[in-house]
N, C-alpha and C. Protein backbone atom coordinates (compact mmCIF):
# COMPACT_ATOMS: atom_id res chain seq x y z
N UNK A 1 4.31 -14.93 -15.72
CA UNK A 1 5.66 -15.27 -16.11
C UNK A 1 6.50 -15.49 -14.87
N UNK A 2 7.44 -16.09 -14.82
CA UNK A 2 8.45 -16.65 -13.78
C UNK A 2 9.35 -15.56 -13.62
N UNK A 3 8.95 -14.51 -14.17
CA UNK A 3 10.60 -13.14 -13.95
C UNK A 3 10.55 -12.79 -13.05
N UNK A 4 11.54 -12.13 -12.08
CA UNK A 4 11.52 -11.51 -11.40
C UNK A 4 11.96 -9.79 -11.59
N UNK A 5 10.79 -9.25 -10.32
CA UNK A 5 10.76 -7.88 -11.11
C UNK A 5 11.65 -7.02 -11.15
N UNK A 6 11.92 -6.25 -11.45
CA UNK A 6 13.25 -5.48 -11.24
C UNK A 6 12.90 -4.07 -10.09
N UNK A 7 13.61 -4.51 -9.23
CA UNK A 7 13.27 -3.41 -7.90
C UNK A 7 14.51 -2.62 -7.34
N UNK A 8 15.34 -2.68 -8.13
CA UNK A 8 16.76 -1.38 -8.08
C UNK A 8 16.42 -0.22 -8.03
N UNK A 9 15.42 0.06 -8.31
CA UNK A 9 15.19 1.58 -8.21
C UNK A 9 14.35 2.23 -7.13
N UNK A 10 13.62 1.22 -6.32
CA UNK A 10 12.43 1.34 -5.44
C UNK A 10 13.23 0.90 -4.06
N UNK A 11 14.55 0.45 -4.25
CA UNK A 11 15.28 0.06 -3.10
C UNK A 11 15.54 1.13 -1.89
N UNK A 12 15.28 1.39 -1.01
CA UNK A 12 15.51 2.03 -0.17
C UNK A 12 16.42 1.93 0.88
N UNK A 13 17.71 2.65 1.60
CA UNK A 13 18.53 2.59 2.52
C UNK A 13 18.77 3.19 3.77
N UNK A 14 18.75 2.46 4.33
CA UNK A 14 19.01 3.88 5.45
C UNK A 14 19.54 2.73 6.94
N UNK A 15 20.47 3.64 7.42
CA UNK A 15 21.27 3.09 8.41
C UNK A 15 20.72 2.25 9.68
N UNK A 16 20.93 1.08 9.56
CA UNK A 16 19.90 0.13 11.02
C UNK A 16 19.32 -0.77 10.10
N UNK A 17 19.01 -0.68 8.93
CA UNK A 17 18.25 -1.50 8.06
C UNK A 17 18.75 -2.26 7.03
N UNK A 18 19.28 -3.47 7.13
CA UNK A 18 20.04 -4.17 6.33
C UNK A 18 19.29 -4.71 4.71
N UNK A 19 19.69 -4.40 3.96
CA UNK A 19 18.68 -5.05 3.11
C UNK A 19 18.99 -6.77 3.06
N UNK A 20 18.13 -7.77 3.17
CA UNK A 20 18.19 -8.74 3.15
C UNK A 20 18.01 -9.74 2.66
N UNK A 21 17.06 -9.56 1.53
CA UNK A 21 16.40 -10.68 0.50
C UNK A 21 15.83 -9.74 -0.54
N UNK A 22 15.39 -10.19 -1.30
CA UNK A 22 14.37 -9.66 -2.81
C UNK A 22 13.58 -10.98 -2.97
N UNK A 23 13.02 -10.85 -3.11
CA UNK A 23 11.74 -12.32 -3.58
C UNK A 23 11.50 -12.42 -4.86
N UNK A 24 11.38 -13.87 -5.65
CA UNK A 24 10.66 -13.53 -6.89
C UNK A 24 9.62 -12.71 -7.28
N UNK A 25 8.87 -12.36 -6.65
CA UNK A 25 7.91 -11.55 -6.82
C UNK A 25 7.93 -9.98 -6.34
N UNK A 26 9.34 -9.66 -6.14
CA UNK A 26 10.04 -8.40 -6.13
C UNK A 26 9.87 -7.68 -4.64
N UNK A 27 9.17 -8.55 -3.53
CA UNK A 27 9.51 -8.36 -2.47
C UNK A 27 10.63 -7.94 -1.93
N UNK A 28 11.02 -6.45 -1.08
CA UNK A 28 12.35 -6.30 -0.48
C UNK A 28 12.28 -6.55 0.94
N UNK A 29 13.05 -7.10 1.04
CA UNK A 29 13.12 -7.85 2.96
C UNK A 29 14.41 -6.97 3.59
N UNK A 30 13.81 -6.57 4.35
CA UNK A 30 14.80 -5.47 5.04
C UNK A 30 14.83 -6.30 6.66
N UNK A 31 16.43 -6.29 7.14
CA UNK A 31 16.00 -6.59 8.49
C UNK A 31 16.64 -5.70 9.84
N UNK A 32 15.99 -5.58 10.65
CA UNK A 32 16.64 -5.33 12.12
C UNK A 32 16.58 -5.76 13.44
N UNK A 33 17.80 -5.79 13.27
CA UNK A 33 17.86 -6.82 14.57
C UNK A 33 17.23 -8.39 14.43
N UNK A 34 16.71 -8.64 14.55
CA UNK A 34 16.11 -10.13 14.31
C UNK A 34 14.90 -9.61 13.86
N UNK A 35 14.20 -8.07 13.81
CA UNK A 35 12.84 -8.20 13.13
C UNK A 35 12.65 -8.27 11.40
N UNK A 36 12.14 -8.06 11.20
CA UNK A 36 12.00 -8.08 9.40
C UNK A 36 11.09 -6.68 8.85
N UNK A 37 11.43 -6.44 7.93
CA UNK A 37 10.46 -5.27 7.64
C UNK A 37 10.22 -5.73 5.90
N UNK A 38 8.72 -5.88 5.56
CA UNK A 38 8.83 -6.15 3.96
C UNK A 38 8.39 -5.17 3.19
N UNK A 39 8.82 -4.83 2.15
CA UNK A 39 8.09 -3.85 1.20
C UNK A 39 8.00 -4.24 -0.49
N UNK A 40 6.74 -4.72 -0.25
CA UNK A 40 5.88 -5.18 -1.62
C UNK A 40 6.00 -3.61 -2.92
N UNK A 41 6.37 -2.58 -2.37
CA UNK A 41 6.18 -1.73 -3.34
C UNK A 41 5.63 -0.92 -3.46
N UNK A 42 4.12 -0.88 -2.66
CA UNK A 42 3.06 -0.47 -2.26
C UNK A 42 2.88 0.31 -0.57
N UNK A 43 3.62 -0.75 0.06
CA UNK A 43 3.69 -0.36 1.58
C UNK A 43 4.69 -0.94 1.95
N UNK A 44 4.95 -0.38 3.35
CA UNK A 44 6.33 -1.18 4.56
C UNK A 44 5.67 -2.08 5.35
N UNK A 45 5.49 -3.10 5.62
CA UNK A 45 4.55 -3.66 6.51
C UNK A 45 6.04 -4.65 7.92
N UNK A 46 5.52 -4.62 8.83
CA UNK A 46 6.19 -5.23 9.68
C UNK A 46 5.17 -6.16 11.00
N UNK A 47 5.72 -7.21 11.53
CA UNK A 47 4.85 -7.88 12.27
C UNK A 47 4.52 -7.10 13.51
N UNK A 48 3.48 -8.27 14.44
CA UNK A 48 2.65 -7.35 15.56
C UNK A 48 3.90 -7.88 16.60
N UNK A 49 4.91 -8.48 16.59
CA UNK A 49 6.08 -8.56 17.50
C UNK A 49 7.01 -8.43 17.17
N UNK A 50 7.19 -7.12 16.54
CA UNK A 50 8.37 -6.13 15.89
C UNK A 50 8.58 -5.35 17.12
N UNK A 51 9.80 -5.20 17.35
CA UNK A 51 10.25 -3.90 18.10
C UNK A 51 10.01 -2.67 18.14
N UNK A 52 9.63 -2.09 19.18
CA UNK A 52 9.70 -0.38 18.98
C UNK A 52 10.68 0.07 17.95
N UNK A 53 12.08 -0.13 17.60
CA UNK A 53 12.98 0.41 16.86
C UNK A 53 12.88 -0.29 15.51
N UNK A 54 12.21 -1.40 15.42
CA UNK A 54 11.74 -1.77 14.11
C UNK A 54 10.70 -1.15 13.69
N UNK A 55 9.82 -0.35 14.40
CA UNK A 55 8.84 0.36 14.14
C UNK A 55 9.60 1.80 13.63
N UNK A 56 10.08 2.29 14.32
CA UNK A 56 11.06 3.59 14.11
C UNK A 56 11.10 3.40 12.51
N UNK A 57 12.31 2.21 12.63
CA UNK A 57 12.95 1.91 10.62
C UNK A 57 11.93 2.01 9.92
N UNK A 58 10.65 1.50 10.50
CA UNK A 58 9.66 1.12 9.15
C UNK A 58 9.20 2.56 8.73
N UNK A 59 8.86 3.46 9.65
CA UNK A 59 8.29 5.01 9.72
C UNK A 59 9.85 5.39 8.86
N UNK A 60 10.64 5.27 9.17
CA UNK A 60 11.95 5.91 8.30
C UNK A 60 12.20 5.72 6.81
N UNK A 61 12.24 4.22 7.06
CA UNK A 61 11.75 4.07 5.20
C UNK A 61 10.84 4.54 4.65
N UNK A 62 9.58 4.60 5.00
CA UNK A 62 8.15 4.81 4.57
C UNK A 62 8.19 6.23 4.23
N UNK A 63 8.99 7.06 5.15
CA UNK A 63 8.80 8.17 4.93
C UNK A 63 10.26 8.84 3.36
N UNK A 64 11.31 7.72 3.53
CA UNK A 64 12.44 8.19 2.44
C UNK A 64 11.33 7.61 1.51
N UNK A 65 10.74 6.83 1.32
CA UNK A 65 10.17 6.31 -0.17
C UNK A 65 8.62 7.12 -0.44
N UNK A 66 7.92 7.74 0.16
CA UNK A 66 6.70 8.16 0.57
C UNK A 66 6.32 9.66 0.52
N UNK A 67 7.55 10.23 1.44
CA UNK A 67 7.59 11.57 1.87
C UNK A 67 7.04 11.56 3.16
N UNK A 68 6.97 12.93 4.15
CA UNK A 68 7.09 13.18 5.11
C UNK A 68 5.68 12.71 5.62
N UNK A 69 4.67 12.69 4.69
CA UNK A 69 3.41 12.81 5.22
C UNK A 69 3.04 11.28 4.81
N UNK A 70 2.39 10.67 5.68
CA UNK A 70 2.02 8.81 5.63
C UNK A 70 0.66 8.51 5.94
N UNK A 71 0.31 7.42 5.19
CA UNK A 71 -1.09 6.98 5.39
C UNK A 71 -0.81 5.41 5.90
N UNK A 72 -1.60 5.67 7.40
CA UNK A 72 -1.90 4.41 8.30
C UNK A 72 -2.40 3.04 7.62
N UNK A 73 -2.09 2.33 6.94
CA UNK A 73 -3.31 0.63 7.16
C UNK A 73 -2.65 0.10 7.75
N UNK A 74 -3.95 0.08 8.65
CA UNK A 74 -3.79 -1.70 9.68
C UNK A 74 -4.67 -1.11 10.79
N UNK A 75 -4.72 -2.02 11.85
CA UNK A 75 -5.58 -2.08 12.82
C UNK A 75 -5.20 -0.76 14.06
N UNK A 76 -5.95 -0.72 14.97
CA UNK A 76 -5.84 0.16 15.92
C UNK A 76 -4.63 -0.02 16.49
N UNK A 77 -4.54 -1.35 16.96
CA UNK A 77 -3.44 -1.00 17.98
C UNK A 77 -1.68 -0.91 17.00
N UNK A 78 -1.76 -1.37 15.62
CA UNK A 78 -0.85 -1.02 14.71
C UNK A 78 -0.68 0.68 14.40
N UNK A 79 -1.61 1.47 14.34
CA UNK A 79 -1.95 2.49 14.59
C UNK A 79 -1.10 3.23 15.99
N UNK A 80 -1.62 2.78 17.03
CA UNK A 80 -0.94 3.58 17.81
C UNK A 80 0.41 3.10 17.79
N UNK A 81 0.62 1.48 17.53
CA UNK A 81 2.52 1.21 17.91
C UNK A 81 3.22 2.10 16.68
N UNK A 82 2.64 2.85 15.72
CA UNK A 82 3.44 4.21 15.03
C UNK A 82 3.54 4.90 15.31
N UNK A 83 1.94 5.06 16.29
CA UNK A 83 2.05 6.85 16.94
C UNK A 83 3.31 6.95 18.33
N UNK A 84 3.09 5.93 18.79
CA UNK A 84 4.65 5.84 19.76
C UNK A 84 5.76 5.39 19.23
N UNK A 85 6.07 5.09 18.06
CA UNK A 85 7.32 5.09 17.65
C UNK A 85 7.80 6.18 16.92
N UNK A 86 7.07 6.86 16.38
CA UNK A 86 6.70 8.21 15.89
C UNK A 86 7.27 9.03 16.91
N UNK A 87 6.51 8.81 17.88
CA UNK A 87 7.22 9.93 19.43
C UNK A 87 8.23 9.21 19.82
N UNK A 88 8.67 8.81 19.81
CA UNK A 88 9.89 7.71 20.81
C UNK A 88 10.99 8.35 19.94
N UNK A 89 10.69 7.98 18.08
CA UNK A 89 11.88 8.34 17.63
C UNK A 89 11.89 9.36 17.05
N UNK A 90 11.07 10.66 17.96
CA UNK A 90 11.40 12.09 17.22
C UNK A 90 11.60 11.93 16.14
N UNK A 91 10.51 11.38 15.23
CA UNK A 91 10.53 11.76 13.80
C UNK A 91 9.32 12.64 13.16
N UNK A 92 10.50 13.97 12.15
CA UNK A 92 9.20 14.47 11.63
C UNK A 92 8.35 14.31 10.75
N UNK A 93 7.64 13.27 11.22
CA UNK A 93 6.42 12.38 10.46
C UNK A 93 4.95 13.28 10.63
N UNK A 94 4.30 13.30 9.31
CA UNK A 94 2.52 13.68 9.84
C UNK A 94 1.95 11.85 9.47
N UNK A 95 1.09 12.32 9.88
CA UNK A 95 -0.22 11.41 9.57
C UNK A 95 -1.38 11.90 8.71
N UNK A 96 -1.79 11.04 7.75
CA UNK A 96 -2.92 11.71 7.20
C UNK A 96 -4.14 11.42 7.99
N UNK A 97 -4.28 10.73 8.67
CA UNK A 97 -5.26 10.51 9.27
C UNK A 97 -5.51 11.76 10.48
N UNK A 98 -6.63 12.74 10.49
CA UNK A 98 -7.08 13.45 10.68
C UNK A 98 -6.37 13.70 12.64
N UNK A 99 -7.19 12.38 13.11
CA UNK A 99 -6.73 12.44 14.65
C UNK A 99 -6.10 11.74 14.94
N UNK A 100 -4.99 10.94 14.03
CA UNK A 100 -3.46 10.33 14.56
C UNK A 100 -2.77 11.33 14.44
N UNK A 101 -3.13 12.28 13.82
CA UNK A 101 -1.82 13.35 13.46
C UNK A 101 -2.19 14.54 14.63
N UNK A 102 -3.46 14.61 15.04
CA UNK A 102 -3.66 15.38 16.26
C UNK A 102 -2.77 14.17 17.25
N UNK A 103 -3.57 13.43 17.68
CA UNK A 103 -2.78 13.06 19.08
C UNK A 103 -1.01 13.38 18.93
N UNK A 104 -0.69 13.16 17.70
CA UNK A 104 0.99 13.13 17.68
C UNK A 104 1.53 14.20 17.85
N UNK A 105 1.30 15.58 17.39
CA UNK A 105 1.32 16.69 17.49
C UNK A 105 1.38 17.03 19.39
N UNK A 106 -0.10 16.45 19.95
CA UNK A 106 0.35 16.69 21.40
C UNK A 106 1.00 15.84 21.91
N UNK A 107 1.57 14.71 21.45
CA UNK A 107 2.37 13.90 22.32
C UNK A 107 4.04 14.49 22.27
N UNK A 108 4.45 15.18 20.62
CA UNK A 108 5.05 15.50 20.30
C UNK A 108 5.85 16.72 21.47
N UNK A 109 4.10 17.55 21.54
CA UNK A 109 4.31 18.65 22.57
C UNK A 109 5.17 18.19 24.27
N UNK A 110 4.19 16.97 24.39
CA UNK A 110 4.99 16.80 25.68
C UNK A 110 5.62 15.88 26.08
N UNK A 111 6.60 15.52 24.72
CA UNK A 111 7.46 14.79 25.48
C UNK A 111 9.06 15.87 25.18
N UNK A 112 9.83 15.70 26.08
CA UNK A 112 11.12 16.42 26.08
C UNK A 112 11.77 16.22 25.07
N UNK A 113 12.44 17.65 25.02
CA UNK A 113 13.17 17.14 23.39
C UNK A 113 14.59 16.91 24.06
N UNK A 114 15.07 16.51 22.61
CA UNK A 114 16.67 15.93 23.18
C UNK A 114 17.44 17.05 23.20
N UNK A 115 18.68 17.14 23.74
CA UNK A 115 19.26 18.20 23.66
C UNK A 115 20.28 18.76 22.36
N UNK A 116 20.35 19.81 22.17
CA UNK A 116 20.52 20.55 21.19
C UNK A 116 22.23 20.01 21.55
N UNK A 117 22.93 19.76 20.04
CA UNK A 117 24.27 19.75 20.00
C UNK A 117 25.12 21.28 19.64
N UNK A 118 25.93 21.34 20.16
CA UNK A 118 26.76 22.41 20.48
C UNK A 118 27.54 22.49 19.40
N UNK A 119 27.86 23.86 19.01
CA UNK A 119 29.79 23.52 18.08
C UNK A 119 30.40 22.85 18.78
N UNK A 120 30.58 23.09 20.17
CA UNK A 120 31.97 22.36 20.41
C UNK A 120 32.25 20.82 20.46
N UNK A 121 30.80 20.70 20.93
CA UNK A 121 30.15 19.31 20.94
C UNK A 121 30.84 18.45 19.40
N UNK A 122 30.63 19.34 18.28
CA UNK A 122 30.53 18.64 17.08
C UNK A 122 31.94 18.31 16.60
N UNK A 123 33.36 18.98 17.20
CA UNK A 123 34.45 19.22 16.95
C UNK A 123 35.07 17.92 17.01
């Protein structure tokens, strides 16, 4: 049939991520910055010349629509550009995958954390 599906409820938001299109076929096109992020419904998928911070958004959505814990498809080196955006953007993301979620854990360990905000800071 020619309908288009109804995806109001599967819509996801979050700040940096513009929503940008819906497709007949109920595609949501999210964008940042000039990258694109699509979500069929199923997954967040974004291209192999997406930004580090388009990588960030996609792990951010994935995880508001998903929950905290995420399962990898795609290739190796798609694989690791999560596991460093993952660390880059201090997010508390797992991996189900057995030893992406090890390496992240120690990358987690050593990279510096940001600094803690203050009351006064917050005033």
């Amino acid at each position: 049939s020619g309908e288009s599906q109804d995806t109001s409820s599967s819509i996801v938001t979050m700040p940096g991520a513009k929503l940008d299109a819906i497709t007949k076929q109920g595609i949501i096109i999210y964008s940042v910055g000039t990258d694109a992020i699509r979500d069929d419904g199923h997954a967040f998928r974004v291209s192999r010349a997406a930004s580090e911070d388009t990588d960030v958004m996609a792990l951010k959505l994935a995880m508001q629509r998903y929950g905290r814990k995420l399962r990898l498809h795609g290739d190796r080196d798609f694989q690791e550009r999560m596991l460093a955006a993952a660390v880059k953007g201090n997010i508390y993301v797992s991996f189900a995958d057995p030893e992406l979620e090890s390496r992240r854990r120690q990358m987690m360990r050593n990279t510096p954390k940001k600094s803690k905000v203050t009351t006064q800071e917050r005033i």
